[in-house]
C-alpha atoms as a PDB file:
ATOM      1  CA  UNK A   1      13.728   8.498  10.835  1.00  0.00           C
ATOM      2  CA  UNK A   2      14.808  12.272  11.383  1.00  0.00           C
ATOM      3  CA  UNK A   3      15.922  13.466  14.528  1.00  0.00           C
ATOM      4  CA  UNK A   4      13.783  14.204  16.976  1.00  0.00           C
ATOM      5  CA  UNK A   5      10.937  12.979  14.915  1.00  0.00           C
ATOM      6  CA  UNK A   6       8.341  10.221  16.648  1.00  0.00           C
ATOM      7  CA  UNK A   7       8.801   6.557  15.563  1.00  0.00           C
ATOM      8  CA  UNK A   8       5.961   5.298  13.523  1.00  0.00           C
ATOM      9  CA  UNK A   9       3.952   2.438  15.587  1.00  0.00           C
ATOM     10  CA  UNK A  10       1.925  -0.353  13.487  1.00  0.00           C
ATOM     11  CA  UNK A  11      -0.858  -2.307  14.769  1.00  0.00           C
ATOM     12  CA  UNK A  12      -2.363  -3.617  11.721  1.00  0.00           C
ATOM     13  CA  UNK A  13      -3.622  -7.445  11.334  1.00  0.00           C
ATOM     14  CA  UNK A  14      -1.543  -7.885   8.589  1.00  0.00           C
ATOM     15  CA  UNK A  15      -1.306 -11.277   8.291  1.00  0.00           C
ATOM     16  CA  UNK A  16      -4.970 -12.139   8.007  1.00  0.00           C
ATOM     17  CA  UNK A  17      -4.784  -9.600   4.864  1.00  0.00           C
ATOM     18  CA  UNK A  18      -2.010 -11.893   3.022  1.00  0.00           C
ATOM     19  CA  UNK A  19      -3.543 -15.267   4.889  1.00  0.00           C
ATOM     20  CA  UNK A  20      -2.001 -16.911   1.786  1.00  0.00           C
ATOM     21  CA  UNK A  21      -2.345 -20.384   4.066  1.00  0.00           C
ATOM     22  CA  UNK A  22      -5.083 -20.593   6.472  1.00  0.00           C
ATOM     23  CA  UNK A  23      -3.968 -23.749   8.323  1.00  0.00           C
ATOM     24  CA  UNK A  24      -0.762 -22.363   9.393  1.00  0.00           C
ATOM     25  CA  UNK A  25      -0.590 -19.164  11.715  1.00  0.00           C
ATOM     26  CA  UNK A  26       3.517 -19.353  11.950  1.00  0.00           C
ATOM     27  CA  UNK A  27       3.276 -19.090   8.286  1.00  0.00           C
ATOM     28  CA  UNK A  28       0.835 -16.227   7.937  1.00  0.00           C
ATOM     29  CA  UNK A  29       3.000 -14.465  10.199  1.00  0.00           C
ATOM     30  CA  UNK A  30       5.854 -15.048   8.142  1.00  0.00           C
ATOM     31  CA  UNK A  31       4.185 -13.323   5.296  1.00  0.00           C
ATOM     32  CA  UNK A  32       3.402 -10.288   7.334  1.00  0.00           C
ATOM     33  CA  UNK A  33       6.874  -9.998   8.408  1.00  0.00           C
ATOM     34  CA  UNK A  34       7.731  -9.529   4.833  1.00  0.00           C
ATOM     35  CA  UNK A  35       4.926  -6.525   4.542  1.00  0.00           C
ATOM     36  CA  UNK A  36       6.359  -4.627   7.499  1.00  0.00           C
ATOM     37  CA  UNK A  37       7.563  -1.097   6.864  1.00  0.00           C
ATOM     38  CA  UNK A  38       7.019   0.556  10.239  1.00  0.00           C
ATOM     39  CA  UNK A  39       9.806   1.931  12.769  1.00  0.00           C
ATOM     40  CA  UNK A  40       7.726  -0.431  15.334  1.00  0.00           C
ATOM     41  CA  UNK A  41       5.208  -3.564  14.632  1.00  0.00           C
ATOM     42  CA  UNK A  42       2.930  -5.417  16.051  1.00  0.00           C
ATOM     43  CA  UNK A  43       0.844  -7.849  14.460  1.00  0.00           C
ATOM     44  CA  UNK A  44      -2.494  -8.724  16.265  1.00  0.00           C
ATOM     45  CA  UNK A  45      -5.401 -10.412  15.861  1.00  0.00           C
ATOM     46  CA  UNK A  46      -8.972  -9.645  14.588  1.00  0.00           C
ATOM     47  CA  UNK A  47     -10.219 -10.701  18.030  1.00  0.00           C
ATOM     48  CA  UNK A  48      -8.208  -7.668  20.500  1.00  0.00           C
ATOM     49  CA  UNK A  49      -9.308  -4.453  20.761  1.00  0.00           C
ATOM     50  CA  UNK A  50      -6.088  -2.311  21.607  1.00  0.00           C
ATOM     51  CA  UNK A  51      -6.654   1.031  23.298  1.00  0.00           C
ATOM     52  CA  UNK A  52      -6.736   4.105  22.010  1.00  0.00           C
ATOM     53  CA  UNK A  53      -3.498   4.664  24.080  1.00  0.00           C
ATOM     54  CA  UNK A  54      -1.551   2.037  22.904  1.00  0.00           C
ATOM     55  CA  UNK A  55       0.157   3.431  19.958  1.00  0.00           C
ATOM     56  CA  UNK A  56       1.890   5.867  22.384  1.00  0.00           C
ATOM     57  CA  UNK A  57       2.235   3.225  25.418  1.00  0.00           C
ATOM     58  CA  UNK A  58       4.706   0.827  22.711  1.00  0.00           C
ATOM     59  CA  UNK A  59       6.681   4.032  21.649  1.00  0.00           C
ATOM     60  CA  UNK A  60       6.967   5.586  25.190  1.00  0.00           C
ATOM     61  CA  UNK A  61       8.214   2.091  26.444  1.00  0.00           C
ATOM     62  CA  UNK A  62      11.232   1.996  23.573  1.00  0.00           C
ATOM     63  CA  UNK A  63      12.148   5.533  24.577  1.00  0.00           C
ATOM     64  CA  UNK A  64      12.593   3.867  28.012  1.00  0.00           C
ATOM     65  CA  UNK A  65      14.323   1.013  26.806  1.00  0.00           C
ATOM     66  CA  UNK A  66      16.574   2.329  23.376  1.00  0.00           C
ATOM     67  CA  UNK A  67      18.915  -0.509  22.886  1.00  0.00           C
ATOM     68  CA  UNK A  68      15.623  -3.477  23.078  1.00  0.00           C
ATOM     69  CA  UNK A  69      14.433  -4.347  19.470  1.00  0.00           C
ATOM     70  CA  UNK A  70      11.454  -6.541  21.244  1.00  0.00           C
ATOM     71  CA  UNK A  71       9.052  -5.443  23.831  1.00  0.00           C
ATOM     72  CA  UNK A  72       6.522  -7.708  25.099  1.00  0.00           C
ATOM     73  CA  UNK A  73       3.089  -6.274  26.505  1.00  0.00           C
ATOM     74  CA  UNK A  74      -0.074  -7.511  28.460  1.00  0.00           C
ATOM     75  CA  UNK A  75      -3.852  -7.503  27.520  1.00  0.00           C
ATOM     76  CA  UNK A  76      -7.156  -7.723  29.515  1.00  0.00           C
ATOM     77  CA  UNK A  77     -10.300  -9.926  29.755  1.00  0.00           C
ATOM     78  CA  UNK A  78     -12.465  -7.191  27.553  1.00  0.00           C
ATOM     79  CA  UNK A  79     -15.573  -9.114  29.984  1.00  0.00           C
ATOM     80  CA  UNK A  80     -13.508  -7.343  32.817  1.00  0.00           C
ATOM     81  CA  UNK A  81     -10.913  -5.028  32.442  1.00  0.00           C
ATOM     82  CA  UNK A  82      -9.100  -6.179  36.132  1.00  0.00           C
ATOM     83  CA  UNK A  83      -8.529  -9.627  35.143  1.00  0.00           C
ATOM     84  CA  UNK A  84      -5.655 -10.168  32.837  1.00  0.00           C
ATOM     85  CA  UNK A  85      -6.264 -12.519  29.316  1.00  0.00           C
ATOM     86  CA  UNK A  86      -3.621 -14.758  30.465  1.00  0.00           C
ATOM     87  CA  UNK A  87      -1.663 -15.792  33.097  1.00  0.00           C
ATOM     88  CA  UNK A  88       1.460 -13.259  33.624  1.00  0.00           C
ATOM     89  CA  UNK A  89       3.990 -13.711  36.568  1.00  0.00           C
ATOM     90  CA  UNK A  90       4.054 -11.229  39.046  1.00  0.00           C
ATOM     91  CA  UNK A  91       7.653 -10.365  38.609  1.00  0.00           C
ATOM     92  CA  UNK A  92       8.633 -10.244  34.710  1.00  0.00           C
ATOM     93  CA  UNK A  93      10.703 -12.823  34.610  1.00  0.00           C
ATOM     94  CA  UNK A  94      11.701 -13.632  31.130  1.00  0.00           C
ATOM     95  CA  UNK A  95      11.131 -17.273  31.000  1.00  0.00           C
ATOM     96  CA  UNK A  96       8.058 -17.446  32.693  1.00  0.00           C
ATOM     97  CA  UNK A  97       6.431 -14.506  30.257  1.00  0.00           C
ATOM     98  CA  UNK A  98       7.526 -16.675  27.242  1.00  0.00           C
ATOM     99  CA  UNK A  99       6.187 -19.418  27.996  1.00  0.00           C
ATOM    100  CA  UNK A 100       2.187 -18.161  28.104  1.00  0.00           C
ATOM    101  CA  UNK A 101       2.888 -15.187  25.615  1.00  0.00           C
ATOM    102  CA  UNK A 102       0.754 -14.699  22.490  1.00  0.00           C
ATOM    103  CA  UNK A 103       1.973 -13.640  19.099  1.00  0.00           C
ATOM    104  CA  UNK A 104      -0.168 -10.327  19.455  1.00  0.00           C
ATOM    105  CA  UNK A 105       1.119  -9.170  22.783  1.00  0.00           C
ATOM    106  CA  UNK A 106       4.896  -9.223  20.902  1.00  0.00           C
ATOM    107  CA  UNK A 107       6.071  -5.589  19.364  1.00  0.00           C
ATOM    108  CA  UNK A 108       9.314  -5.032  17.634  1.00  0.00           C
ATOM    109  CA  UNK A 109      11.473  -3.261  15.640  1.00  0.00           C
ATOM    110  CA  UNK A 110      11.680  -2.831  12.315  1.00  0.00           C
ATOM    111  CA  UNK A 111      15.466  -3.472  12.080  1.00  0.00           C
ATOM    112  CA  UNK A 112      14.577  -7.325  13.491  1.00  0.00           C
ATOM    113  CA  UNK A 113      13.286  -8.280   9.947  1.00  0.00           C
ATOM    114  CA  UNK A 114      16.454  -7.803   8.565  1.00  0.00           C
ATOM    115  CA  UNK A 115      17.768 -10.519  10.853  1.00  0.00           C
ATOM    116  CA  UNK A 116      16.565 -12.883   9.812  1.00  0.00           C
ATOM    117  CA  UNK A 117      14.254 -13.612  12.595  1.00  0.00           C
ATOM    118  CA  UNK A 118      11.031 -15.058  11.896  1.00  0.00           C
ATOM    119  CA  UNK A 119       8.246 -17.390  13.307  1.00  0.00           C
ATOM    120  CA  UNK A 120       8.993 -21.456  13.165  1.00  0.00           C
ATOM    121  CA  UNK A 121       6.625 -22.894  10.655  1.00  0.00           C
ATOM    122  CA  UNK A 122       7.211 -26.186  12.729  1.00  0.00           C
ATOM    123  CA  UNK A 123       5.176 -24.621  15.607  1.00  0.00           C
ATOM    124  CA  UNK A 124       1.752 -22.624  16.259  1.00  0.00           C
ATOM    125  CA  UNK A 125      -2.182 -23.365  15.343  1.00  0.00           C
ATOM    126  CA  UNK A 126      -2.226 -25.784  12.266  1.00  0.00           C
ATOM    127  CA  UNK A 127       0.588 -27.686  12.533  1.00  0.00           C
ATOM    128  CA  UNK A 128       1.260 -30.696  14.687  1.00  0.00           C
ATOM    129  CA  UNK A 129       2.414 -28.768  17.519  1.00  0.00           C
ATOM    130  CA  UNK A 130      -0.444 -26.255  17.996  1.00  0.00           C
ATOM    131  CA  UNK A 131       1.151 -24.028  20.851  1.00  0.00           C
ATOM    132  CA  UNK A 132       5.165 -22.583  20.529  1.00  0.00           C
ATOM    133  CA  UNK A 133       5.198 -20.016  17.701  1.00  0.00           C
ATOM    134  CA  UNK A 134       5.872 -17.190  20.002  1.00  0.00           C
ATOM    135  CA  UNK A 135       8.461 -18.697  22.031  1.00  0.00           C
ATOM    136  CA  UNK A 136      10.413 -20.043  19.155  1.00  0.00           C
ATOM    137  CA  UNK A 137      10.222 -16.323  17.637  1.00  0.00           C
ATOM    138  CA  UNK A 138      11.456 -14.580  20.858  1.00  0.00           C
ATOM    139  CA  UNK A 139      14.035 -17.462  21.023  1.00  0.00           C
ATOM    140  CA  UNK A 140      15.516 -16.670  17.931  1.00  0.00           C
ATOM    141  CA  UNK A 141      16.302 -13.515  18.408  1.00  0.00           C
ATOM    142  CA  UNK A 142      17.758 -14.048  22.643  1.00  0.00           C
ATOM    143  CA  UNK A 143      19.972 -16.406  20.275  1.00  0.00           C
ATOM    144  CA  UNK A 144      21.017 -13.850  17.786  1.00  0.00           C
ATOM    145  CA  UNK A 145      21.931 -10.949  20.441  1.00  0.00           C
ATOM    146  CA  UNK A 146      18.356  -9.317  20.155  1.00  0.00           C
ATOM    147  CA  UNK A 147      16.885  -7.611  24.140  1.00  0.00           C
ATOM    148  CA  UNK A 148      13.870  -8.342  24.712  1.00  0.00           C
ATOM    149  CA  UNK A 149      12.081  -6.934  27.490  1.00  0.00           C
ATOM    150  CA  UNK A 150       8.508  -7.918  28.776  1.00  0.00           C
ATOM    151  CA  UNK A 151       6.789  -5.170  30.016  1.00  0.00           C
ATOM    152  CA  UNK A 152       3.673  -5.245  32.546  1.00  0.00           C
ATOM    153  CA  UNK A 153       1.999  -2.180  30.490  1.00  0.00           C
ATOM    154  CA  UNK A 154      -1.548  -3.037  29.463  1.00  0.00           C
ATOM    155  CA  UNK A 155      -2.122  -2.083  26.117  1.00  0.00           C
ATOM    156  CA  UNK A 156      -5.574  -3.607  24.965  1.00  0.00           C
ATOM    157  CA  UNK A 157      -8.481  -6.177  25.457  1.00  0.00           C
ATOM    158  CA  UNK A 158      -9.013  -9.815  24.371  1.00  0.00           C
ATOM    159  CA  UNK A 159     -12.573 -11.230  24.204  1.00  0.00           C
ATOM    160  CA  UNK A 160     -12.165 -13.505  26.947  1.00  0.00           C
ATOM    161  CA  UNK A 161      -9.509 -14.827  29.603  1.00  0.00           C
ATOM    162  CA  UNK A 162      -7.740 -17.638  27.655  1.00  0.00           C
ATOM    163  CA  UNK A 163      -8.363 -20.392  29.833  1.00  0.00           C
ATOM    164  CA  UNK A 164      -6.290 -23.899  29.243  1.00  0.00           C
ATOM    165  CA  UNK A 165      -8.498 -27.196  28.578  1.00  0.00           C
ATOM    166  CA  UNK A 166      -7.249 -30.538  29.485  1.00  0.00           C
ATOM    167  CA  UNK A 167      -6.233 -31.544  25.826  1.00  0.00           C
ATOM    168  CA  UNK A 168      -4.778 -27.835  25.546  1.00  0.00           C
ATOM    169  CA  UNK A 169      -2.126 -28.406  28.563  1.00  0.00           C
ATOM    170  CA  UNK A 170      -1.313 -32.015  26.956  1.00  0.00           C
ATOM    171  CA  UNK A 171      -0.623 -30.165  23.721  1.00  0.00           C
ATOM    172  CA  UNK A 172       0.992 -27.175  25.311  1.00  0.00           C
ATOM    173  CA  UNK A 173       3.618 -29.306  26.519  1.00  0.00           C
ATOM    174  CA  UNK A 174       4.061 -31.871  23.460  1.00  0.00           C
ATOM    175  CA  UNK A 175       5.171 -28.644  21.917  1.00  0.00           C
ATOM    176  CA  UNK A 176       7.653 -27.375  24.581  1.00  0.00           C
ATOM    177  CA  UNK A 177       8.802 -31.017  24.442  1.00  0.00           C
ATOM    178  CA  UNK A 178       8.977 -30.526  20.493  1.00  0.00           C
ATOM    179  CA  UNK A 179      10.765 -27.443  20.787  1.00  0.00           C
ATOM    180  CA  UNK A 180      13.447 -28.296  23.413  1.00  0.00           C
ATOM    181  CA  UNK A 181      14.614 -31.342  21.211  1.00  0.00           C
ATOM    182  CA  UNK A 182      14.513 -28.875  17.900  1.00  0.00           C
ATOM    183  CA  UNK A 183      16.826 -25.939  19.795  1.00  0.00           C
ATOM    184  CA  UNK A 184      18.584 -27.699  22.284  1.00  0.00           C
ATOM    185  CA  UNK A 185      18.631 -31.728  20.953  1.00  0.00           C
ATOM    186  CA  UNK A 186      17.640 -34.969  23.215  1.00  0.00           C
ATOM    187  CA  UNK A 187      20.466 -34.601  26.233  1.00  0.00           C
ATOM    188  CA  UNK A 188      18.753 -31.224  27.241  1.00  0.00           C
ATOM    189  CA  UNK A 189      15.034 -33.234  26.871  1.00  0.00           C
ATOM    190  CA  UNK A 190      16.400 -36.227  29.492  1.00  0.00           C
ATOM    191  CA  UNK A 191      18.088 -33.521  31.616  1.00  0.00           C
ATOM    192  CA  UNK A 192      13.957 -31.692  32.078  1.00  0.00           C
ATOM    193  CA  UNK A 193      12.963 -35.817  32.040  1.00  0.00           C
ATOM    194  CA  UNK A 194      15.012 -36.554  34.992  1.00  0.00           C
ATOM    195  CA  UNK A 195      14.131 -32.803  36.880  1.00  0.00           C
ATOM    196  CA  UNK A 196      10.430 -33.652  36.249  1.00  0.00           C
ATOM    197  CA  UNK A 197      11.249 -37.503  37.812  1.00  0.00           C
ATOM    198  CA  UNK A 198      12.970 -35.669  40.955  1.00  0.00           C
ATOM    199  CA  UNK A 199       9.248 -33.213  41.210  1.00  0.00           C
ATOM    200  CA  UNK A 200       7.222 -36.305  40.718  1.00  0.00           C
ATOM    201  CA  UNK A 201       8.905 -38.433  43.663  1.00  0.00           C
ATOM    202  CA  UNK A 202       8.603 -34.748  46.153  1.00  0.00           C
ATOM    203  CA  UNK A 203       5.540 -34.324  45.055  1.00  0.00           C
ATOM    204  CA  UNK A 204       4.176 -38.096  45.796  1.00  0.00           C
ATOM    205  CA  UNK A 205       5.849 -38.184  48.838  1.00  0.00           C
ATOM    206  CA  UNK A 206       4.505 -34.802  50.338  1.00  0.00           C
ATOM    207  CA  UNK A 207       1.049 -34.888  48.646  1.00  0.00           C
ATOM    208  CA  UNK A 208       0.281 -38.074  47.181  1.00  0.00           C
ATOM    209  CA  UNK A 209      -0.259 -36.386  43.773  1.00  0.00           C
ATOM    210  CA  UNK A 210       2.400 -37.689  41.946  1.00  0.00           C
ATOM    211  CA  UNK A 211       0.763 -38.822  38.971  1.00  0.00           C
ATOM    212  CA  UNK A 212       0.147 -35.437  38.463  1.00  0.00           C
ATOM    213  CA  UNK A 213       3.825 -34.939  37.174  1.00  0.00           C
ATOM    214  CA  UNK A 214       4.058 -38.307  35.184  1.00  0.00           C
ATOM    215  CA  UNK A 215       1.073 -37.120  33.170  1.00  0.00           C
ATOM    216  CA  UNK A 216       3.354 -34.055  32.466  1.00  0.00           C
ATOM    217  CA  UNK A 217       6.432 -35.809  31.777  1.00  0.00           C
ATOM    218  CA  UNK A 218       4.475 -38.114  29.630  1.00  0.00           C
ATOM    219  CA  UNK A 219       3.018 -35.647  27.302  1.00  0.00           C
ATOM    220  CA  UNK A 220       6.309 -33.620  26.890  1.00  0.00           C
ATOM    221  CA  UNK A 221       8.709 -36.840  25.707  1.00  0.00           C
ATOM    222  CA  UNK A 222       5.610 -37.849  23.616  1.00  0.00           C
ATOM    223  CA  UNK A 223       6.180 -34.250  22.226  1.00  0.00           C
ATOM    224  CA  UNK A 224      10.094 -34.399  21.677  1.00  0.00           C
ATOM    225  CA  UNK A 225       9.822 -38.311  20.329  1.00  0.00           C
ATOM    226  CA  UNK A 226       7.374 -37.064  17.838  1.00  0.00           C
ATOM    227  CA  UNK A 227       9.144 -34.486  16.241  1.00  0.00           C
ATOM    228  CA  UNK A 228      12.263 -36.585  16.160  1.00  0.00           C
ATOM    229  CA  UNK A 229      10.069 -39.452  14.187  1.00  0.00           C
ATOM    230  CA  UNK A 230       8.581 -36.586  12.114  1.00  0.00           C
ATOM    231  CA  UNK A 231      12.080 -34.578  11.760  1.00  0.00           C
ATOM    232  CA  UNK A 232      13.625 -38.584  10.749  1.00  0.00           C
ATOM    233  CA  UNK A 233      10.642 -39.189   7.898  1.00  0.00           C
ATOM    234  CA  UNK A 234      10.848 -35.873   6.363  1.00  0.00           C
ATOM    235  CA  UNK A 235      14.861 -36.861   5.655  1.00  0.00           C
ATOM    236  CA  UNK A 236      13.758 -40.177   4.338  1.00  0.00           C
ATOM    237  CA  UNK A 237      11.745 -38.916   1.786  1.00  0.00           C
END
């Protein structure tokens, strides 16, 4: 890029062009990482309508923020614009934003490719562990030196707030279960085990709801014992 001359922004829904395997989003994705060729990316999907604005809200917010090869944005309920598609803290703390952020609300840079840094194929919609491909993604690169900053810019619409099911939160956390084992092995999953014990014996004691805990604690070891079985059987093949 010359100087002085205007970074090129992408929002193109690339990877349902080269859908080369339609069970597996994290893969898909993969295979759109490969087609980028844009100073800036961000893959969406079919379903958002970004605004007509958004090209030059991304670009504006990495002239603000030079040295951050990932910026994270926000989307709205297209039924009505003031209520947000997802759940987003009210301060932008990193953590938080990770854990409910969606694939298409993720921008970067095209000089992340080159890293290396890609979606787990382990994790997302099609795979045993439905929910996770974004957080995996943005973990990757916070583990390779890449900034990432979430920003509380609005840059689009989705269909509908995105609104958790029963079976979704079990899953939901059978994946974050699945993914703290993969990145951080099983004495990180007892350390959450035994924090989640110490919130399950406040919680019973101050509002009798206990069991809401267990049910949580339950469904995230199922999540990290799984993927250890499953991790185990692919070696013994």
């Amino acid at each position: 890029m010359k100087r002085n001359e205007q970074p090129e922004v992408q929002i193109a829904d690339l990877h349902y062009k080269i859908h080369a395997d339609k069970n597996k989003l994290s893969k898909a994705l993969n295979l759109s990482l490969k087609q980028v060729s844009a100073d800036i990316t961000l893959l969406t999907d079919q379903q958002v309508k970004y605004y007509s604005e958004a090209s030059q809200i991304i670009r504006t917010t990495y002239e603000q923020y030079p040295d951050h090869e990932i910026i994270c944005f926000r989307l709205n309920s297209s039924n009505d614009i003031t209520i947000p598609h997802c759940h987003y803290p009210e301060k932008t703390k990193p953590f938080e934003q990770i854990l409910f952020l969606n694939f298409y609300e993720i921008s970067f840079k095209k000089s992340l490719v080159k890293k290396n840094i890609h979606f787990d194929e382990d994790f997302g919609a099609g795979t045993n562990f439905p929910f996770g491909e974004s957080l995996t993604f943005i973990q990757m690169a916070i583990n390779k030196g890449v900034k990432v900053h979430f920003s509380s810019k609005y840059i689009g619409q989705h269909p509908e707030k995105y609104l958790f099911t029963p079976a979704d939160e079990i899953n939901k956390l059978r994946s974050l279960g699945a993914i703290d084992y993969k990145m951080h092995g099983w004495d990180y999953v007892i350390n959450y085990i035994n924090h989640s014990v110490k919130k399950m014996e406040y919680r019973e004691a101050k509002y009798g709801n206990g069991l809401i805990e267990l049910n949580k604690m339950n469904a995230y070891l199922l999540g990290a014992k799984e993927f250890k079985d499953q991790h185990l059987a692919q070696i013994n093949l």
